[in-house]
PDB file of N, CA and C in Angstrom:
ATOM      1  N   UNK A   1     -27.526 -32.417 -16.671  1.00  0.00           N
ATOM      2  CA  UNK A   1     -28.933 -32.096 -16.459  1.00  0.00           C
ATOM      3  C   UNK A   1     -29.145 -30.575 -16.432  1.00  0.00           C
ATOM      4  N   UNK A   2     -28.508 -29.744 -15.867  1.00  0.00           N
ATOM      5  CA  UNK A   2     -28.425 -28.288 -15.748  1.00  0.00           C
ATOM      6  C   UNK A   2     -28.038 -27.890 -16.963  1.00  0.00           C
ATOM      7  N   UNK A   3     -27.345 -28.362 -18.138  1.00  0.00           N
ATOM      8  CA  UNK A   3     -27.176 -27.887 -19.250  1.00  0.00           C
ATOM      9  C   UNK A   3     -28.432 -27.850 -19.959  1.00  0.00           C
ATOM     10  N   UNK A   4     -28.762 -28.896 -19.841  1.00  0.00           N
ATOM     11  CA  UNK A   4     -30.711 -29.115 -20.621  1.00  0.00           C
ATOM     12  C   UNK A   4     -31.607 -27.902 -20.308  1.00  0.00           C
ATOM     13  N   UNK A   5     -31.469 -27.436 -18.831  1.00  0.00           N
ATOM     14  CA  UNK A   5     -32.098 -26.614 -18.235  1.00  0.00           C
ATOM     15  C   UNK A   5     -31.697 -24.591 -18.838  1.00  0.00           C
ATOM     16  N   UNK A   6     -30.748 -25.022 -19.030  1.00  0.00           N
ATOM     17  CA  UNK A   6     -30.095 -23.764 -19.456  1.00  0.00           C
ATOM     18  C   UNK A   6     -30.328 -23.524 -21.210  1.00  0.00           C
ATOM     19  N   UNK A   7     -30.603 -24.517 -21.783  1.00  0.00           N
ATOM     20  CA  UNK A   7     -30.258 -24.618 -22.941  1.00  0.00           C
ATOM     21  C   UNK A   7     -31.938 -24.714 -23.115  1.00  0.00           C
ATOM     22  N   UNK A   8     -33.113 -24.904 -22.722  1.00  0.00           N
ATOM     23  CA  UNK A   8     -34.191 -24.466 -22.611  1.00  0.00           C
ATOM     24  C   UNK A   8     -34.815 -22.864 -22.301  1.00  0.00           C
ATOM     25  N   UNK A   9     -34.039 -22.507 -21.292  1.00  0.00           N
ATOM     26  CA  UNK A   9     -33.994 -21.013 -20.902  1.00  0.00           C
ATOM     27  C   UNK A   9     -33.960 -20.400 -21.767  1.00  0.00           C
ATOM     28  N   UNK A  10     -32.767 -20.344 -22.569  1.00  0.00           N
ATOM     29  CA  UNK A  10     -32.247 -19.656 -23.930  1.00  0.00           C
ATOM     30  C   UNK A  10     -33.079 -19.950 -25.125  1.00  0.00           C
ATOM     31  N   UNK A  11     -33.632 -20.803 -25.255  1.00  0.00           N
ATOM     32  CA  UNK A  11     -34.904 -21.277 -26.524  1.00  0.00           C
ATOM     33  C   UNK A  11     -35.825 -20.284 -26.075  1.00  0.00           C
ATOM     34  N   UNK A  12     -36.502 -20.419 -24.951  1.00  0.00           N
ATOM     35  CA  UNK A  12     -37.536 -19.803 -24.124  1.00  0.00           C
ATOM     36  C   UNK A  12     -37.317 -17.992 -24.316  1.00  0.00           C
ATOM     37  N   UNK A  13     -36.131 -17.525 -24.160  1.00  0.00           N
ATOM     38  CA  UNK A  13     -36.125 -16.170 -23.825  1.00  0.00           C
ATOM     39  C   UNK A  13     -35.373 -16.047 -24.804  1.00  0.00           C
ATOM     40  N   UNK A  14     -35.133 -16.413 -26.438  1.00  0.00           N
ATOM     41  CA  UNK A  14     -35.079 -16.498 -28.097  1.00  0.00           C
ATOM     42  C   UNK A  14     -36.757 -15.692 -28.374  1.00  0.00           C
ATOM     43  N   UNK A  15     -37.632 -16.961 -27.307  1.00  0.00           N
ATOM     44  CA  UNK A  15     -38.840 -16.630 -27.863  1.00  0.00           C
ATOM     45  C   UNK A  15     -39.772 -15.433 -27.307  1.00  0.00           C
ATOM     46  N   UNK A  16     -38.792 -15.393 -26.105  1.00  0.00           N
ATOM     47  CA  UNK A  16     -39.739 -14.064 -25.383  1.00  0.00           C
ATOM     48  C   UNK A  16     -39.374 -12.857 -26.269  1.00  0.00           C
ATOM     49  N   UNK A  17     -38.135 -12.778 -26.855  1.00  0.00           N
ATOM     50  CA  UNK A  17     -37.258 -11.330 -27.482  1.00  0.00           C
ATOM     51  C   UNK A  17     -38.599 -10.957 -28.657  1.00  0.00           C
ATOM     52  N   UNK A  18     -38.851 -12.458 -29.555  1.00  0.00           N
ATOM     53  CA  UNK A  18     -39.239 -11.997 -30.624  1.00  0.00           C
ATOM     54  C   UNK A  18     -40.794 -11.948 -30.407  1.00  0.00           C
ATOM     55  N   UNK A  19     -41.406 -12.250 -29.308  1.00  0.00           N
ATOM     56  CA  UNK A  19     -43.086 -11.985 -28.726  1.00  0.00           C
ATOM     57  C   UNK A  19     -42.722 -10.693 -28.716  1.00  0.00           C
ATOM     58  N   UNK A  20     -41.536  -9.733 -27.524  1.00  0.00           N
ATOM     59  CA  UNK A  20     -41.771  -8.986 -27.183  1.00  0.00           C
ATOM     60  C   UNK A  20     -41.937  -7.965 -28.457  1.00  0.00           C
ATOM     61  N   UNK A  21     -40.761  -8.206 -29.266  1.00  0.00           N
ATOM     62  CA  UNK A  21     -40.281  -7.265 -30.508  1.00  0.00           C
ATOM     63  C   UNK A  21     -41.885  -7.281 -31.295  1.00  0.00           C
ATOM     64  N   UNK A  22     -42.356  -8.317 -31.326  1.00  0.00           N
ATOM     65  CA  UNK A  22     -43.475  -8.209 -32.520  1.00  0.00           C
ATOM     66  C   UNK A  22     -45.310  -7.284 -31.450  1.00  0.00           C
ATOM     67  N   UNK A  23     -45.098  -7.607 -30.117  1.00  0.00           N
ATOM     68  CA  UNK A  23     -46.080  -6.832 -29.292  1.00  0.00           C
ATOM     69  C   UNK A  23     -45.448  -5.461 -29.553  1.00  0.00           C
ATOM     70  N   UNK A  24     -44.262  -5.131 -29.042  1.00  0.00           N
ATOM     71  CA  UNK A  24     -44.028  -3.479 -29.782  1.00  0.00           C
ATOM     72  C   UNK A  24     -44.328  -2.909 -30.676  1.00  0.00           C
ATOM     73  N   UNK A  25     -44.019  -3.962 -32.396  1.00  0.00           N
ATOM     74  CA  UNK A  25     -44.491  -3.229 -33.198  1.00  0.00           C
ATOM     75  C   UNK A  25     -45.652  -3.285 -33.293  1.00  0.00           C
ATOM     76  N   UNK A  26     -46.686  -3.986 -32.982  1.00  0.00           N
ATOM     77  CA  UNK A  26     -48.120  -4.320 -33.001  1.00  0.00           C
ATOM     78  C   UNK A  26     -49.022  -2.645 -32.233  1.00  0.00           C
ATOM     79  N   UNK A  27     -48.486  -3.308 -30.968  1.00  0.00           N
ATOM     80  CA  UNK A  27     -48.662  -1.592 -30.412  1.00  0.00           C
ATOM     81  C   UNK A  27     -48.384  -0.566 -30.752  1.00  0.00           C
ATOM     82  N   UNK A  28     -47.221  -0.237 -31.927  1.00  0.00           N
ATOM     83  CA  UNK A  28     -47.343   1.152 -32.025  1.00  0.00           C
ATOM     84  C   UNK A  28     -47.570   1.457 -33.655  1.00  0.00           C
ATOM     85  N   UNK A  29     -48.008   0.486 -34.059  1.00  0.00           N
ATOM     86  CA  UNK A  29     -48.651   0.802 -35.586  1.00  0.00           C
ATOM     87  C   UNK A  29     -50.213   0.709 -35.362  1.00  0.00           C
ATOM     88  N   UNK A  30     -50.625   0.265 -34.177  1.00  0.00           N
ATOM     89  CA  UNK A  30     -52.296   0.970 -33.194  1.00  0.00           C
ATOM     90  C   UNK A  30     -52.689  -0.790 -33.702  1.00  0.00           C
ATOM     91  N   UNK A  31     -52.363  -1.623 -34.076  1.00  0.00           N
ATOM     92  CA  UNK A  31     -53.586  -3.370 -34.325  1.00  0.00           C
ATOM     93  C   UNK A  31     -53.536  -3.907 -32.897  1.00  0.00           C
ATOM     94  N   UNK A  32     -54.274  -4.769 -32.731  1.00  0.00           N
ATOM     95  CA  UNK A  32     -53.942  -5.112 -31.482  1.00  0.00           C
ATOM     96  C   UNK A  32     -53.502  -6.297 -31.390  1.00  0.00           C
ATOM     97  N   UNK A  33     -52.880  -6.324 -30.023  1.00  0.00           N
ATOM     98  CA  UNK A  33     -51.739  -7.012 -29.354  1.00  0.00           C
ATOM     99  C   UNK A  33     -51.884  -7.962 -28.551  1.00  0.00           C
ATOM    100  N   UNK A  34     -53.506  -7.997 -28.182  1.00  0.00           N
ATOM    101  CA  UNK A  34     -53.291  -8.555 -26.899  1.00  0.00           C
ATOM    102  C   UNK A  34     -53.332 -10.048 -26.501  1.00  0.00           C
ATOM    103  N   UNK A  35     -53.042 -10.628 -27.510  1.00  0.00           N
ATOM    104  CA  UNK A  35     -53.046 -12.088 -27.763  1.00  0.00           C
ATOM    105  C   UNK A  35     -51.241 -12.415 -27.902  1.00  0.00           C
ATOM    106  N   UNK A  36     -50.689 -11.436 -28.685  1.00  0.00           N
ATOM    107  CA  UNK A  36     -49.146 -11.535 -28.646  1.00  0.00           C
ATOM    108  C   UNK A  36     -48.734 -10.848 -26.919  1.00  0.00           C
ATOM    109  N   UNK A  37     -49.081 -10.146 -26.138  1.00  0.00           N
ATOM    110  CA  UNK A  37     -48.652  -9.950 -25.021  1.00  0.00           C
ATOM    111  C   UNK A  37     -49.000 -11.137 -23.968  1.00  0.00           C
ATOM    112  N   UNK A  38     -50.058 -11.413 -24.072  1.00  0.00           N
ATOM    113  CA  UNK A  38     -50.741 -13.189 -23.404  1.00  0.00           C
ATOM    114  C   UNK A  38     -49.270 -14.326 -23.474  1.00  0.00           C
ATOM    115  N   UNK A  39     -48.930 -14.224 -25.097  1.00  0.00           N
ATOM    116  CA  UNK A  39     -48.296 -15.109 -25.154  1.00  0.00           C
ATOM    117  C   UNK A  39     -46.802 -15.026 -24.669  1.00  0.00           C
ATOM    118  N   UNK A  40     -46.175 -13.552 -24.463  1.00  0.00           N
ATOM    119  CA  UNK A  40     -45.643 -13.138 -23.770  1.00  0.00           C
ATOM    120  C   UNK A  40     -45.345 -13.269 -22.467  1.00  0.00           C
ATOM    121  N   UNK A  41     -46.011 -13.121 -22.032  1.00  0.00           N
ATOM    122  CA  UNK A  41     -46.753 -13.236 -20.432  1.00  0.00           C
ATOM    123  C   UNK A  41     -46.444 -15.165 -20.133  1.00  0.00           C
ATOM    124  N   UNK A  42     -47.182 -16.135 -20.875  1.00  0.00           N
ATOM    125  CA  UNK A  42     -46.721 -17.386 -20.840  1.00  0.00           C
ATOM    126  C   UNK A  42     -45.361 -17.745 -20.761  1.00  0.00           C
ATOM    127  N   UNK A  43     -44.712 -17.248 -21.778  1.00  0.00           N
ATOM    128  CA  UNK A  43     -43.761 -17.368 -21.867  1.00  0.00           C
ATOM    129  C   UNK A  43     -42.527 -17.354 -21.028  1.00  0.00           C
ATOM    130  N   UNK A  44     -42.844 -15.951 -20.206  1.00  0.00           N
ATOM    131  CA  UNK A  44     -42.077 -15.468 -19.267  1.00  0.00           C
ATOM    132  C   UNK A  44     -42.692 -16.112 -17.940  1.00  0.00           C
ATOM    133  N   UNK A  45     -43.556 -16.580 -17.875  1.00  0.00           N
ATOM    134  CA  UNK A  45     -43.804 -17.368 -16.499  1.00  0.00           C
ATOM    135  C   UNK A  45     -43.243 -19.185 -17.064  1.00  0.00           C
ATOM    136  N   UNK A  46     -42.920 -19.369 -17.755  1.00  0.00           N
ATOM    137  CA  UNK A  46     -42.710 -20.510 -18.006  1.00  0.00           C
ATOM    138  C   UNK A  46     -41.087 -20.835 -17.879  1.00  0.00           C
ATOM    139  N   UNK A  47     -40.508 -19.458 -18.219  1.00  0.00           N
ATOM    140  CA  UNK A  47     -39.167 -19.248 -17.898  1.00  0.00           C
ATOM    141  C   UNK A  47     -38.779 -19.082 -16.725  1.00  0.00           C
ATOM    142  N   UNK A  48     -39.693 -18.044 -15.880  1.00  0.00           N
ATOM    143  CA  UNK A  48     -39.821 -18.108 -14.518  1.00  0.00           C
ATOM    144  C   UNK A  48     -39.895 -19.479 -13.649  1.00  0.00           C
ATOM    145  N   UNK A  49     -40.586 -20.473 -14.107  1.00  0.00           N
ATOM    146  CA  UNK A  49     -40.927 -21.650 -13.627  1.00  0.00           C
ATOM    147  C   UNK A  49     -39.730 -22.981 -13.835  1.00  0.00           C
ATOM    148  N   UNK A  50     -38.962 -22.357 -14.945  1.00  0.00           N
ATOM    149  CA  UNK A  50     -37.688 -23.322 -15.089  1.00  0.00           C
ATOM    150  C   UNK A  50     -36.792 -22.977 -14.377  1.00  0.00           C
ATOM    151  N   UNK A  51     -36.473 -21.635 -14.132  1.00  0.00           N
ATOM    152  CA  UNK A  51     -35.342 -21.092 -13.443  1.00  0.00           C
ATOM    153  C   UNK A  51     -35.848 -21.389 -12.154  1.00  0.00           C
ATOM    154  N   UNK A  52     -36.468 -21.674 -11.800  1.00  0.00           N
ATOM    155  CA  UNK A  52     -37.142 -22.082  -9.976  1.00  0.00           C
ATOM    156  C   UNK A  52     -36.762 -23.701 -10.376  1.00  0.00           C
ATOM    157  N   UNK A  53     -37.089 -24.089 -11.308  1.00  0.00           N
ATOM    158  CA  UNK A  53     -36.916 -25.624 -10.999  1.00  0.00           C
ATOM    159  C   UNK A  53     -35.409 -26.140 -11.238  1.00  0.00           C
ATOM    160  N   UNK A  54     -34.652 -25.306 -12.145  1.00  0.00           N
ATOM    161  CA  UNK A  54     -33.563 -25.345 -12.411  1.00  0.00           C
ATOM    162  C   UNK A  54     -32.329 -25.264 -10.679  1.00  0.00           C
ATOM    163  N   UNK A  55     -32.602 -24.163 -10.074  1.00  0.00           N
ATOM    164  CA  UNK A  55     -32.166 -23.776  -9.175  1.00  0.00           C
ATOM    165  C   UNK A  55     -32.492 -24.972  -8.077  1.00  0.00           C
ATOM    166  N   UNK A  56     -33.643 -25.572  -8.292  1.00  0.00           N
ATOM    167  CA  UNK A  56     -33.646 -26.524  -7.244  1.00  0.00           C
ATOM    168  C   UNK A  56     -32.929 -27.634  -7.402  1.00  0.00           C
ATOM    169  N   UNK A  57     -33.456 -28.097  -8.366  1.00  0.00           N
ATOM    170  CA  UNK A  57     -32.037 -29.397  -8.816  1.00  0.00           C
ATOM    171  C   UNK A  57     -30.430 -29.068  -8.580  1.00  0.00           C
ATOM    172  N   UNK A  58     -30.132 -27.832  -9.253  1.00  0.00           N
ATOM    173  CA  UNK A  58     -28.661 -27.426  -8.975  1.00  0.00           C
ATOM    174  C   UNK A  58     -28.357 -27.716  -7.219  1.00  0.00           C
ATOM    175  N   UNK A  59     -29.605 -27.133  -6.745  1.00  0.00           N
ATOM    176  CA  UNK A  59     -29.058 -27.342  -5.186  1.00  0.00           C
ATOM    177  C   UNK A  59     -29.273 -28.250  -4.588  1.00  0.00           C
ATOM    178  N   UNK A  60     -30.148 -29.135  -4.941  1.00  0.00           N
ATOM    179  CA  UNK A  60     -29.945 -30.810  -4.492  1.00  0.00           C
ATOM    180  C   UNK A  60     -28.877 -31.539  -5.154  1.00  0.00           C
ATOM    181  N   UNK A  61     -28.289 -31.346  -6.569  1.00  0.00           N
ATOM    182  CA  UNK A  61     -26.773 -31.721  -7.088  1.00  0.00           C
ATOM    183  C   UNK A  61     -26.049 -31.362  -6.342  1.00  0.00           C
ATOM    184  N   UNK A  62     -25.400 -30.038  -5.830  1.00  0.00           N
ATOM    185  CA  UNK A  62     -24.559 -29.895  -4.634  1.00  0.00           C
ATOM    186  C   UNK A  62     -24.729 -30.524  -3.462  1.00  0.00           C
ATOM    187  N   UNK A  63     -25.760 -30.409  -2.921  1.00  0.00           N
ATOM    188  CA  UNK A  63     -26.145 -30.933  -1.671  1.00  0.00           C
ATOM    189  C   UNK A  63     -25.886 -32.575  -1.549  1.00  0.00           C
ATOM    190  N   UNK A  64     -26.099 -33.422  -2.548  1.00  0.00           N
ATOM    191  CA  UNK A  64     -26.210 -34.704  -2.742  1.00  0.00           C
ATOM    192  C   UNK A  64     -24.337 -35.155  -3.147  1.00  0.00           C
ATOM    193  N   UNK A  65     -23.576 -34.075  -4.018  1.00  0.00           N
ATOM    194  CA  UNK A  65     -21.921 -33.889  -3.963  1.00  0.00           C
ATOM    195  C   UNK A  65     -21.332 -33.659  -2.472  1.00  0.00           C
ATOM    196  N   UNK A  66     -21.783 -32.926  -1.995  1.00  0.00           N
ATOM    197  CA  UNK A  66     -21.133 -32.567  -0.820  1.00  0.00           C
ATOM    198  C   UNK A  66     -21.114 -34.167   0.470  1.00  0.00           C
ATOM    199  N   UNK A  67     -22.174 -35.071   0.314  1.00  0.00           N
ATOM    200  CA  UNK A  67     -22.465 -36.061   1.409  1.00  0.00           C
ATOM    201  C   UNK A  67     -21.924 -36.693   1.104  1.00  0.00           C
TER     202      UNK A  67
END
């Protein structure tokens, strides 16, 4: 189950690299960005939100090994 979780992470922050890479160049050739930084922003709270849920399961798997 934690492999799924991990192996989502890494899809997820594949996709944050290339939001971020394409908001950089967006920003500094002056078009705007601010729909690629939004999606950015999703992105990274969505990753944020797995790694919280990830971490919880891991510690109810131990917790539930250990009894």
């Amino acid at each position: 189950m934690v492999e799924q979780f991990e192996i989502f992470v890494g899809f997820l922050g594949f996709w944050a690299l290339v939001l971020f890479v394409v908001t950089v160049w967006l920003e500094m050739t002056g078009q705007s960005a601010l729909w690629w930084a939004l999606g950015l922003a999703a992105v990274l709270a969505a990753m944020g939100g797995l790694w919280a849920l990830r971490r919880r399961v891991l510690r109810r798997h131990t917790d539930d090994a250990e009894q």
